[in-house]
C-alpha atoms as a PDB file:
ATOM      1  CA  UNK A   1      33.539  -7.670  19.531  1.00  0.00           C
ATOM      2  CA  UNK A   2      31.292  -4.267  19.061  1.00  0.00           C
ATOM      3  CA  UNK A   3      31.514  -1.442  16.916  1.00  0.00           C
ATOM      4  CA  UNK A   4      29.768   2.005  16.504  1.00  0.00           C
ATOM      5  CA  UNK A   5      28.839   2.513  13.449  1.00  0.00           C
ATOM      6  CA  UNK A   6      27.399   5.554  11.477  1.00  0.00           C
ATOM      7  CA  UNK A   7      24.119   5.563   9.202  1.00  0.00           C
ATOM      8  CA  UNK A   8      21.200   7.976   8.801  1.00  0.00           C
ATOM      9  CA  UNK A   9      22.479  10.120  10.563  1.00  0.00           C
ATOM     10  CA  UNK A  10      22.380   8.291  13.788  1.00  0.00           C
ATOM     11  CA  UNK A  11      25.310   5.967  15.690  1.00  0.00           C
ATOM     12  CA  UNK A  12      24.416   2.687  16.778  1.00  0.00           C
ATOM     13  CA  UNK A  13      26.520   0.487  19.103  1.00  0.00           C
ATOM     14  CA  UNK A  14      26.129  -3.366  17.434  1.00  0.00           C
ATOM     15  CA  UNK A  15      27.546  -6.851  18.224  1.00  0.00           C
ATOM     16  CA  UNK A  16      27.466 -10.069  15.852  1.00  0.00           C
ATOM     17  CA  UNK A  17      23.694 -11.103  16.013  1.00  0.00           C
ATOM     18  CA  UNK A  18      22.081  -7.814  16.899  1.00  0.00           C
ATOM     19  CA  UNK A  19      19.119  -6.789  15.662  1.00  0.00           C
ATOM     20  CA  UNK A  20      18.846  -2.872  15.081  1.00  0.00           C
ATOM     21  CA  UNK A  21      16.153  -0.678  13.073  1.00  0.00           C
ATOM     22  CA  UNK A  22      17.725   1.986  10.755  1.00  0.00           C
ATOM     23  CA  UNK A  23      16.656   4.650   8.813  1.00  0.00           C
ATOM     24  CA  UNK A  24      15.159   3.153   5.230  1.00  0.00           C
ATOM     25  CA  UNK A  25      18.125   1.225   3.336  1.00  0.00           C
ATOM     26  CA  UNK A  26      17.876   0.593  -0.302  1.00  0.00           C
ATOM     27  CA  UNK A  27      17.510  -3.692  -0.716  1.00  0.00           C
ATOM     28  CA  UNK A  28      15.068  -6.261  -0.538  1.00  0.00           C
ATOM     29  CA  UNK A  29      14.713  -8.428   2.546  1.00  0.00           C
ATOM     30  CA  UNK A  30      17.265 -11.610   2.617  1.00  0.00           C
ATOM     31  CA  UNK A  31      20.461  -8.791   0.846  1.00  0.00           C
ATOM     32  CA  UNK A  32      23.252  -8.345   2.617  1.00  0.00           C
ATOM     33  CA  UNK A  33      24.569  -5.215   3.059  1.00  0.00           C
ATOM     34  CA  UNK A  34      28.234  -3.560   4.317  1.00  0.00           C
ATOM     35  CA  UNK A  35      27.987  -0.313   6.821  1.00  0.00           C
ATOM     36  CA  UNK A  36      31.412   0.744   5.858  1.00  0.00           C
ATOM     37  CA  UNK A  37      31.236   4.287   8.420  1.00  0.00           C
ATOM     38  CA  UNK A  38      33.023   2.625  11.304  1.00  0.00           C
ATOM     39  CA  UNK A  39      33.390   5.178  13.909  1.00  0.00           C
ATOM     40  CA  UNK A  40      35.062   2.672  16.893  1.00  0.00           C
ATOM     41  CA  UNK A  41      35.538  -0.947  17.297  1.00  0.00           C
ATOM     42  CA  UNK A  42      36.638  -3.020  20.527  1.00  0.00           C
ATOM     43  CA  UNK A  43      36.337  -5.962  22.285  1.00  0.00           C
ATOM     44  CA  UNK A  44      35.684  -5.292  26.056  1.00  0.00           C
ATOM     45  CA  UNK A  45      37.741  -2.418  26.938  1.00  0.00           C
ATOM     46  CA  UNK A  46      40.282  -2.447  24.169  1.00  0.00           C
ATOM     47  CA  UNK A  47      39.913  -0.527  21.374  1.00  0.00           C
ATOM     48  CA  UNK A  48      40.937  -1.410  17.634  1.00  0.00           C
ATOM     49  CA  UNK A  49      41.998   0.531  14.400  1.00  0.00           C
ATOM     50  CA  UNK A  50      38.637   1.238  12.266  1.00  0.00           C
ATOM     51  CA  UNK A  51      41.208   0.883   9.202  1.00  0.00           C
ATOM     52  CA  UNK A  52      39.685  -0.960   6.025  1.00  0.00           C
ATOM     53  CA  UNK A  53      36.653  -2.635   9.000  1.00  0.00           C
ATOM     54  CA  UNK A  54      33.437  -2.588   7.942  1.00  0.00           C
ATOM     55  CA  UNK A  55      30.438  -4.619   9.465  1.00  0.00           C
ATOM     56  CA  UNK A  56      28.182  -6.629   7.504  1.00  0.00           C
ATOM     57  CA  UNK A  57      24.326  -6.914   8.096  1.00  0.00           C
ATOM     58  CA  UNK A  58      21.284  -8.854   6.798  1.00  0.00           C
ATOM     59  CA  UNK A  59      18.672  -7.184   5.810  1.00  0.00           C
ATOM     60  CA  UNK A  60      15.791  -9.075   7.896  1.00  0.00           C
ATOM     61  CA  UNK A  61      12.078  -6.668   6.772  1.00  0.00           C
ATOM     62  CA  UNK A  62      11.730  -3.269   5.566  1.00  0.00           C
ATOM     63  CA  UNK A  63       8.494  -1.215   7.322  1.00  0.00           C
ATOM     64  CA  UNK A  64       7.207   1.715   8.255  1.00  0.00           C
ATOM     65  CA  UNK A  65       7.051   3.062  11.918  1.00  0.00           C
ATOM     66  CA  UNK A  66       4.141   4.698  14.187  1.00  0.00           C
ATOM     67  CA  UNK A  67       2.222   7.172  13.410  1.00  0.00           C
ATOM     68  CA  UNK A  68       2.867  10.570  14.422  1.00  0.00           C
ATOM     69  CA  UNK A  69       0.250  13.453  14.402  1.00  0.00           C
ATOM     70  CA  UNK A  70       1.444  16.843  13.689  1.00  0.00           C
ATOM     71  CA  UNK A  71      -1.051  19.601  14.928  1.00  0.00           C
ATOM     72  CA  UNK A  72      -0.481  23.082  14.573  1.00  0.00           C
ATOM     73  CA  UNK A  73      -2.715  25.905  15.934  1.00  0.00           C
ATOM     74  CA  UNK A  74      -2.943  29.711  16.379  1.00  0.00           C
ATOM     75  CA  UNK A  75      -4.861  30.791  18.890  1.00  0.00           C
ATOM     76  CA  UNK A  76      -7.931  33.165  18.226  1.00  0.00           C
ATOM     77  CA  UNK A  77      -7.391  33.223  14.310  1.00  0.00           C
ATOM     78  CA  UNK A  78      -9.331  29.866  13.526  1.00  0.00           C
ATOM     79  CA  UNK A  79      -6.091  28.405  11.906  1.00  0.00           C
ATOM     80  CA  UNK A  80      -6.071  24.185  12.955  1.00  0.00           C
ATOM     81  CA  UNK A  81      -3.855  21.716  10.669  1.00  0.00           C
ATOM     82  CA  UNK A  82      -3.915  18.473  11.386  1.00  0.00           C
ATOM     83  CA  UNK A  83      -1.156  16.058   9.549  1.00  0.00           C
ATOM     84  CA  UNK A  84       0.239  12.628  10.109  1.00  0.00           C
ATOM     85  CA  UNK A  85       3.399  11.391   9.120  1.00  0.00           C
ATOM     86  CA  UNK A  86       4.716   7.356   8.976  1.00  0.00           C
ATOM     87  CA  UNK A  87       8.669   7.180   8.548  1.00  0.00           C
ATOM     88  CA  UNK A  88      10.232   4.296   6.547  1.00  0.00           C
ATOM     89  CA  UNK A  89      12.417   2.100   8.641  1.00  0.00           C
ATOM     90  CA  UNK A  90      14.922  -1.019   8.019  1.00  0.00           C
ATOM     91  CA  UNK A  91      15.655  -3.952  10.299  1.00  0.00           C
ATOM     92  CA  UNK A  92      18.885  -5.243  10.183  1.00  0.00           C
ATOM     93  CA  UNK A  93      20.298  -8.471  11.823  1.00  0.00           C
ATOM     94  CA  UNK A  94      24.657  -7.605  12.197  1.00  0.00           C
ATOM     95  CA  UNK A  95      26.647 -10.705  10.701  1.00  0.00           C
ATOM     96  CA  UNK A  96      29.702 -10.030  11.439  1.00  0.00           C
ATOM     97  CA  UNK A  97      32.152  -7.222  12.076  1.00  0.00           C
ATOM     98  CA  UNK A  98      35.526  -7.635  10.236  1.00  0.00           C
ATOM     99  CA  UNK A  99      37.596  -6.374   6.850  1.00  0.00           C
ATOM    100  CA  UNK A 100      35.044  -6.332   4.205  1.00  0.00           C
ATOM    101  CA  UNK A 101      35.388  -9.154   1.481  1.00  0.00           C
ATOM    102  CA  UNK A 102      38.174  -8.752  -1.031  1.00  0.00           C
ATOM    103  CA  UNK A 103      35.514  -9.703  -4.194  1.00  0.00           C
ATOM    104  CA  UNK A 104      34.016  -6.646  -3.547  1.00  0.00           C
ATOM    105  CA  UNK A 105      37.667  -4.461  -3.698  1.00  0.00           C
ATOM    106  CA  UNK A 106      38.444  -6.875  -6.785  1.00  0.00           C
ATOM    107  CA  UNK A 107      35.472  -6.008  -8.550  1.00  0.00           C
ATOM    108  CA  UNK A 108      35.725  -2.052  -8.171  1.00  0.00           C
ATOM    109  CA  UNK A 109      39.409  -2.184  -9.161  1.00  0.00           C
ATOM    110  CA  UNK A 110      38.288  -3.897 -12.073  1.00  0.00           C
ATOM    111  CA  UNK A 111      35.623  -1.491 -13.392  1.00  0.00           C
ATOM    112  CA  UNK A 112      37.354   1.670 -12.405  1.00  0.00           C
ATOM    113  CA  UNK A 113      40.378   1.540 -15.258  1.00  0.00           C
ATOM    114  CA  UNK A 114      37.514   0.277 -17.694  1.00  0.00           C
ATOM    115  CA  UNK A 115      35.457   3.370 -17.269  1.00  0.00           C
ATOM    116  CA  UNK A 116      38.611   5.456 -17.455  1.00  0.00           C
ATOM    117  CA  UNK A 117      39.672   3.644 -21.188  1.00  0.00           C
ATOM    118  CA  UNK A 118      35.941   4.424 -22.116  1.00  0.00           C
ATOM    119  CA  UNK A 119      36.948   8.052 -21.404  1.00  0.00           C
ATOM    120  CA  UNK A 120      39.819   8.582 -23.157  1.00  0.00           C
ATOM    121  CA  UNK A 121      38.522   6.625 -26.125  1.00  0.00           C
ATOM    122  CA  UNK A 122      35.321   9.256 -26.749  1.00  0.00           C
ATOM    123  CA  UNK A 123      37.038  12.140 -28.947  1.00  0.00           C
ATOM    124  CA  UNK A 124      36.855  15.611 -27.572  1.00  0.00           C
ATOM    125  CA  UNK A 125      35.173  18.206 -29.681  1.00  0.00           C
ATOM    126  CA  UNK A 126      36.850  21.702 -29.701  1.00  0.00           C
ATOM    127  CA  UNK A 127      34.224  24.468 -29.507  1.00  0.00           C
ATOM    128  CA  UNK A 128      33.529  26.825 -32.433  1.00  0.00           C
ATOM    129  CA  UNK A 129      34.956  30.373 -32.070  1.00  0.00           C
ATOM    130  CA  UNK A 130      32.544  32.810 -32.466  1.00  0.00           C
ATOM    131  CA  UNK A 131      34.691  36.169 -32.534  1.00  0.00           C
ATOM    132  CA  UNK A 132      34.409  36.573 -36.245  1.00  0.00           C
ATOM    133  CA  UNK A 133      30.935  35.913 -36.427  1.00  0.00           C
ATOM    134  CA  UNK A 134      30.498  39.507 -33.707  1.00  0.00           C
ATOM    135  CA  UNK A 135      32.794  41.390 -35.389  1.00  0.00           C
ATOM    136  CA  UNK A 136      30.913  40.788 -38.925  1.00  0.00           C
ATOM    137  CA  UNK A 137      27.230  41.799 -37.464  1.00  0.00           C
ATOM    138  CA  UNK A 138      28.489  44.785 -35.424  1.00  0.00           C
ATOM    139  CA  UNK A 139      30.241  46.398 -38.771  1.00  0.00           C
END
């Protein structure tokens, strides 16, 4: 089964053991992470719903790629800047491609009404009206 999935800014096609390098991902090397932007998923040439799939990766090193000098010049006005730029990167190693795990759903579910309750609980202060205060300094 493969899937195209969406992060960065950029579309990669993966499979179940892939390795693929990503724009810089927030973790630590040995987290798993879910890639929930599932643009298509198939197996050979038929295609399946992207409903509630997400794919789930491994987060295998975190680095930094080649170096890449930036040199800009105007001719005949003795401008020259030289710059060099090294953009953070993530490898990933695709587990699996499926329904993501219901402990995660569970869990949000369970702190979403909480933070609602917390909410309603906090009383609401009405603001002060300051009419009265004008009218009494302009007279």
């Amino acid at each position: 089964m493969f899937a195209i999935v969406r992060t960065g800014g950029k579309q990669y096609r993966v499979a179940a053991g892939d390795k693929i390098t990503v724009e810089k991902l927030a973790g630590s090397v040995g987290d798993t992470i879910v890639l929930g932007d599932v643009l298509l998923a198939g197996e050979g040439a038929d295609l399946k719903s992207t409903d509630g799939l997400a794919v789930s990766a491994e987060i295998v090193a975190q680095g930094r790629g080649e170096k890449i000098i930036v040199f800009k010049k105007k001719r005949r006005h003795n401008y020259r800047r030289r710059n060099g730029h090294r953009q953070y990167h993530t490898l990933l190693k695709i587990v699996s491609i499926g329904a993501p795990e219901k402990k995660a759903k569970a869990a949000k579910a369970e702190a979403a009404p909480a933070a609602e309750t917390a909410a309603e609980a906090a009383p609401k202060k009405a603001a002060p009206k300051k009419t009265a205060a004008k009218k009494d300094a302009e007279a």
